[in-house]
Protein backbone atom coordinates (compact mmCIF):
# COMPACT_ATOMS: atom_id res chain seq x y z
CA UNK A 1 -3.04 -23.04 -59.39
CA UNK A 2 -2.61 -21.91 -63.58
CA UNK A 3 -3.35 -24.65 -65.25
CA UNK A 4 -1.92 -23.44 -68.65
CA UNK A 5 1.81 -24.28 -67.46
CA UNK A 6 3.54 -26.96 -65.80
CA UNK A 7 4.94 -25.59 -62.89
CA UNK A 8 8.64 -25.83 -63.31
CA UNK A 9 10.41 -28.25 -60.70
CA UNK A 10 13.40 -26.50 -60.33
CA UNK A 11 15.80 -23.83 -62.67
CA UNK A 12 16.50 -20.21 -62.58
CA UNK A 13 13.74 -17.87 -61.55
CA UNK A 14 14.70 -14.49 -63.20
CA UNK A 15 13.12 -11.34 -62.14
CA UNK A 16 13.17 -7.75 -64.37
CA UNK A 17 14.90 -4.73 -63.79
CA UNK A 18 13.56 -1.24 -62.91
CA UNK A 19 13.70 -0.23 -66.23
CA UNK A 20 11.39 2.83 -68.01
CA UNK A 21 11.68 2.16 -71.73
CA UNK A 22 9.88 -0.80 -72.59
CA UNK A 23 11.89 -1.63 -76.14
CA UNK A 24 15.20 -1.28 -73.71
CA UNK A 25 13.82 -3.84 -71.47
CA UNK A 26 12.15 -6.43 -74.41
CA UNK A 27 15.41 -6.18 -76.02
CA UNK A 28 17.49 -7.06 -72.52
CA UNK A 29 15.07 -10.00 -71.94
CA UNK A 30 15.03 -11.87 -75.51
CA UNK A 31 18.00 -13.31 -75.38
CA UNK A 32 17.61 -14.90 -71.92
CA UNK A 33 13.75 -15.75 -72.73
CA UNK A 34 15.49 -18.05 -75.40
CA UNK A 35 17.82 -19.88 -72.71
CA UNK A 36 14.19 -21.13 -71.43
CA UNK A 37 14.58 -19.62 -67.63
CA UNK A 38 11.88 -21.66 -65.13
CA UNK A 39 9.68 -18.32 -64.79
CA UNK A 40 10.01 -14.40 -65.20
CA UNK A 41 8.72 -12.17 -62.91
CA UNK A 42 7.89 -8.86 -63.69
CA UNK A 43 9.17 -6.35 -61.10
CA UNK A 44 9.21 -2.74 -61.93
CA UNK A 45 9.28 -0.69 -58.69
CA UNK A 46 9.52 2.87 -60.32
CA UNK A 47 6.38 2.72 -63.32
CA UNK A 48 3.41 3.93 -62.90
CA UNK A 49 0.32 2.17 -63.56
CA UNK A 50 0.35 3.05 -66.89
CA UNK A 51 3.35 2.01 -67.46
CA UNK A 52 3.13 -1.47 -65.56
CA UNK A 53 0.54 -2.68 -67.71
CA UNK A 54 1.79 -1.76 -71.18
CA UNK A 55 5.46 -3.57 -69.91
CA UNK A 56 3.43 -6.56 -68.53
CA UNK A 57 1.38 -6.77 -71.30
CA UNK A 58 4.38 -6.85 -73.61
CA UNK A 59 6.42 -9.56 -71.76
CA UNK A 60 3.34 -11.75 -71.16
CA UNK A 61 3.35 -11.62 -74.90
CA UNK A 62 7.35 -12.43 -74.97
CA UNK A 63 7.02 -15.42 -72.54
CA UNK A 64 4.15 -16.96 -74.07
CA UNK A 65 6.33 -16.89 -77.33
CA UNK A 66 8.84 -18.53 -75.32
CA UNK A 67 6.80 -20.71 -73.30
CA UNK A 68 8.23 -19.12 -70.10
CA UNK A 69 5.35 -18.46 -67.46
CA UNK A 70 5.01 -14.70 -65.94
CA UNK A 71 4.70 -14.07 -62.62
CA UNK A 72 3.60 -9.63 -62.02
CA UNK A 73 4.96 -8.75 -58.90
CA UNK A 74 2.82 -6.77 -56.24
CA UNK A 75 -0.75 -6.97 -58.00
CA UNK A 76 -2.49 -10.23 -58.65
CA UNK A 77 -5.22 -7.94 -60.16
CA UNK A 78 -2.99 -7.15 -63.22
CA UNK A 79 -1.60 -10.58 -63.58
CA UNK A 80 -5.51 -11.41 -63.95
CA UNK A 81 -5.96 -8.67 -66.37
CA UNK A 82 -2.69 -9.44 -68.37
CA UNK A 83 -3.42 -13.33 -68.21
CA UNK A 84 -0.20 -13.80 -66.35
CA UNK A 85 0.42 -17.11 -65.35
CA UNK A 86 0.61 -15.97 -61.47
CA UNK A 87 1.93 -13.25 -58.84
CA UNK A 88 4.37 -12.79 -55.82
CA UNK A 89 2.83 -11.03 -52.97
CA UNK A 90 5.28 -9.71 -50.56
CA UNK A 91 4.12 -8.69 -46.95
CA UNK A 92 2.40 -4.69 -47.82
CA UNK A 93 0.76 -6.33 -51.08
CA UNK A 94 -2.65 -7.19 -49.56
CA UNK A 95 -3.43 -10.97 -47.48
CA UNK A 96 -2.77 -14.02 -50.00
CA UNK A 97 -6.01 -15.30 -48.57
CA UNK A 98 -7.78 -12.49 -50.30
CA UNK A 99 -5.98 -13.10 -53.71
CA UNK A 100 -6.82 -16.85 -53.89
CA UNK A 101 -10.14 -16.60 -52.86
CA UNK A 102 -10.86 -14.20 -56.33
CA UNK A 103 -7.63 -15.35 -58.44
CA UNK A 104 -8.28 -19.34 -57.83
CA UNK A 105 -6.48 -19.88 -61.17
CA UNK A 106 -2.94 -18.33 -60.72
CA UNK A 107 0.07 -19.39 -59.42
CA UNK A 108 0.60 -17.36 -56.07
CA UNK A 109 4.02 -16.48 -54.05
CA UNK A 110 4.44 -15.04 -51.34
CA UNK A 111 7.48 -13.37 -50.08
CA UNK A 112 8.84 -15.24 -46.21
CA UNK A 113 11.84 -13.48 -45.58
CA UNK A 114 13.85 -15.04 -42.78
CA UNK A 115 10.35 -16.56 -41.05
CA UNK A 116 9.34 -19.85 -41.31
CA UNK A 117 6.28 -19.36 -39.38
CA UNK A 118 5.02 -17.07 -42.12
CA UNK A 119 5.99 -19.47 -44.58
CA UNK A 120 3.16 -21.97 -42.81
CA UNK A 121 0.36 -19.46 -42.89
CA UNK A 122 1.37 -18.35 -46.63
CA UNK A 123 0.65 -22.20 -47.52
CA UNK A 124 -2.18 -22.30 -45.62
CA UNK A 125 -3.50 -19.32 -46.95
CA UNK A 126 -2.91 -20.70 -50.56
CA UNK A 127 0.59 -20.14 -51.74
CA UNK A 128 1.95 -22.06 -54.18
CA UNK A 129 5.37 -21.26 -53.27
CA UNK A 130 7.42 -19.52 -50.74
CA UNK A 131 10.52 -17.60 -50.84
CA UNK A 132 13.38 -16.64 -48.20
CA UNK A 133 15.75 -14.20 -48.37
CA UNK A 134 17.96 -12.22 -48.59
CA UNK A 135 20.87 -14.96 -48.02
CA UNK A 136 23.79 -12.96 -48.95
CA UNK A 137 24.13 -8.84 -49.69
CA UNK A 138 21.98 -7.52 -52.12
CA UNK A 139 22.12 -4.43 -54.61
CA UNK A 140 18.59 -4.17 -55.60
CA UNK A 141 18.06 -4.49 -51.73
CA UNK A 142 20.32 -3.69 -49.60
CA UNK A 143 18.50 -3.17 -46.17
CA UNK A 144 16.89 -6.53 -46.89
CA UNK A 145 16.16 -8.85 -43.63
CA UNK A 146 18.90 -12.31 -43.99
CA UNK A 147 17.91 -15.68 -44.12
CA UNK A 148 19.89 -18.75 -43.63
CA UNK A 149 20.67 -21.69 -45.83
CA UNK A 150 18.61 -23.57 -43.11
CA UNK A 151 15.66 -22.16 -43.51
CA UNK A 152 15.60 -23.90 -47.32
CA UNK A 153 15.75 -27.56 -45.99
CA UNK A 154 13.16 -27.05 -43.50
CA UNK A 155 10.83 -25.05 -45.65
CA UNK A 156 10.48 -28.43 -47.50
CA UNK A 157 8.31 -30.03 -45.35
CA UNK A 158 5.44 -27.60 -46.32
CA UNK A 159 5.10 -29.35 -49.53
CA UNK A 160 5.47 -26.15 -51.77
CA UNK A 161 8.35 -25.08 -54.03
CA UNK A 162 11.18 -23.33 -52.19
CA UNK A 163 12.71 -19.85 -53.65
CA UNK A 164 16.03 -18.57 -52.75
CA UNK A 165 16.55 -15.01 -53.60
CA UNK A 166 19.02 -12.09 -52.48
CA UNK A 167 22.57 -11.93 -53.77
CA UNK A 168 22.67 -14.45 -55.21
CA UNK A 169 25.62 -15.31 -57.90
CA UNK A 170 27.30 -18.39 -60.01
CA UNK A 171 29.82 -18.40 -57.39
CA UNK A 172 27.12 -19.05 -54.34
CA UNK A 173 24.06 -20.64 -56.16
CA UNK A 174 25.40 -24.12 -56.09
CA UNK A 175 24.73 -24.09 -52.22
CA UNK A 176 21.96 -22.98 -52.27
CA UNK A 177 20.64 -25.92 -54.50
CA UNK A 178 22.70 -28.13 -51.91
CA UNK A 179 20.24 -26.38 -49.10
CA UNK A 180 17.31 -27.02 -51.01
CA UNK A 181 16.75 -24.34 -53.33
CA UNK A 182 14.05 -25.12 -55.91
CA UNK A 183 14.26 -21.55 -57.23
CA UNK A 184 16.76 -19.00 -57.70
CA UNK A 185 15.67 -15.71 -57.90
CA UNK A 186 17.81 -13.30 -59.58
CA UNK A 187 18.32 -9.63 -60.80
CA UNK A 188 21.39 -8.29 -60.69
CA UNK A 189 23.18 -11.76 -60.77
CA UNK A 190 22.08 -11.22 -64.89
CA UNK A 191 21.30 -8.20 -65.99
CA UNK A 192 24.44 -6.49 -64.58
CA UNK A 193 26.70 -9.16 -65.90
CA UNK A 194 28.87 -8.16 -68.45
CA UNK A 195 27.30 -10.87 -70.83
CA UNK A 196 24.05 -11.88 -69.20
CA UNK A 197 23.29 -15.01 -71.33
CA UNK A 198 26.10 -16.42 -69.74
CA UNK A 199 25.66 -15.13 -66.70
CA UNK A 200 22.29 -17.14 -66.97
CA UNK A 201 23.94 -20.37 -68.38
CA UNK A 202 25.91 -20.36 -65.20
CA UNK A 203 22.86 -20.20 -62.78
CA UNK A 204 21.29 -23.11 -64.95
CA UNK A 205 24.25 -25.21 -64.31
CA UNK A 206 23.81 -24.96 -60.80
CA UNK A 207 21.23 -27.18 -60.90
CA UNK A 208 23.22 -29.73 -63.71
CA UNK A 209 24.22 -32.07 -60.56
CA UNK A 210 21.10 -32.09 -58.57
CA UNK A 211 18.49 -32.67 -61.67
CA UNK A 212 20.96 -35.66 -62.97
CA UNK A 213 21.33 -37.50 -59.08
CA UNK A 214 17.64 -37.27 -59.14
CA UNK A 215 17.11 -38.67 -62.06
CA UNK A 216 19.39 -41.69 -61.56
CA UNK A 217 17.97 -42.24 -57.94
């Protein structure tokens, strides 16, 4: 696991847009980078390779500022070469086993869909989280398998961090957290809000009521 972070416990894990001009997205992302989300991932299913690594090199640059880690997703290989703090592996983007056995020092994800079982064999392969989804209709993927609320609470017993992700908005996050949502994962929930700093406020809130009835536990 990247040492050069704490790994956050719980918040608002935003993910980029497909977006070609780098400046557009920098200048989409500063604001939010400021509101501290737990990590960005950079998604970016239209660049090339070219293109990939001068936008990944840029926002590794961005977070660092911020002190927000990066996750690439796809290609542990260019989080190495960036010096991304990790990468999400979903199930075309090569075996996890592979990726921790010559990336021992990032954070690694790995996408579960609606399948505990391959949750299990994701941790046991090395993941440092796991994510389910999609629990409700999403834009950026509509044809997306659906996962249920239950799968959160009983991913918890693999010891890892638990990701939501998948149409997700203020108006549904809150049960999520209730399931046992570590993570939110979001796209469109921000970036096609009309303001998306608030949009991101409201996500952060959703997790107001859980961090303060652990605390007082």
């Amino acid at each position: 696991m990247n040492t050069a972070f704490t790994w956050p416990r719980r918040g608002v894990y935003l993910l980029t847009p497909d977006e070609a001009d780098t400046g557009r997205l920098l200048a989409r992302l500063e604001p939010l980078l400021a509101l501290r989300p737990a990590l960005l991932q950079y998604r970016n299913k239209t660049a090339g390779p070219a293109l990939r690594l001068g936008q990944a090199r840029a926002l590794q640059a961005r977070c660092v500022a911020h002190g927000v880690p990066l996750v690439v997703n796809d290609d542990w290989r260019l989080a190495l070469e960036i010096g991304a703090a990790g990468a999400h592996l979903g199930e075309h983007d090569g075996a996890l086993a592979q990726a921790r056995g010559q990336a021992p020092g990032l954070w690694l994800g790995a996408s579960c869909y609606d399948d505990l079982e391959r949750a299990r064999a994701a941790v046991a392969a090395g993941a440092d989280y796991v994510a389910f989804g999609a629990f409700f209709p999403s834009g950026t993927k509509p044809l997306a398998r659906r996962a249920g609320p239950h799968l959160l609470q009983a991913a918890r017993t693999l010891g890892r961090p638990v990701v939501a992700i998948g149409g997700i908005t203020p108006d549904n996050a809150r049960g999520l957290v209730d399931a046992g949502a570590d993570l939110l994962a979001v796209i469109g929930g921000v970036f096609d809000a009309p303001e998306p700093a608030n949009a991101l406020r409201a996500f952060q809130r959703a997790f107001e009521h859980t961090d303060t009835e652990t605390t007082n536990e």
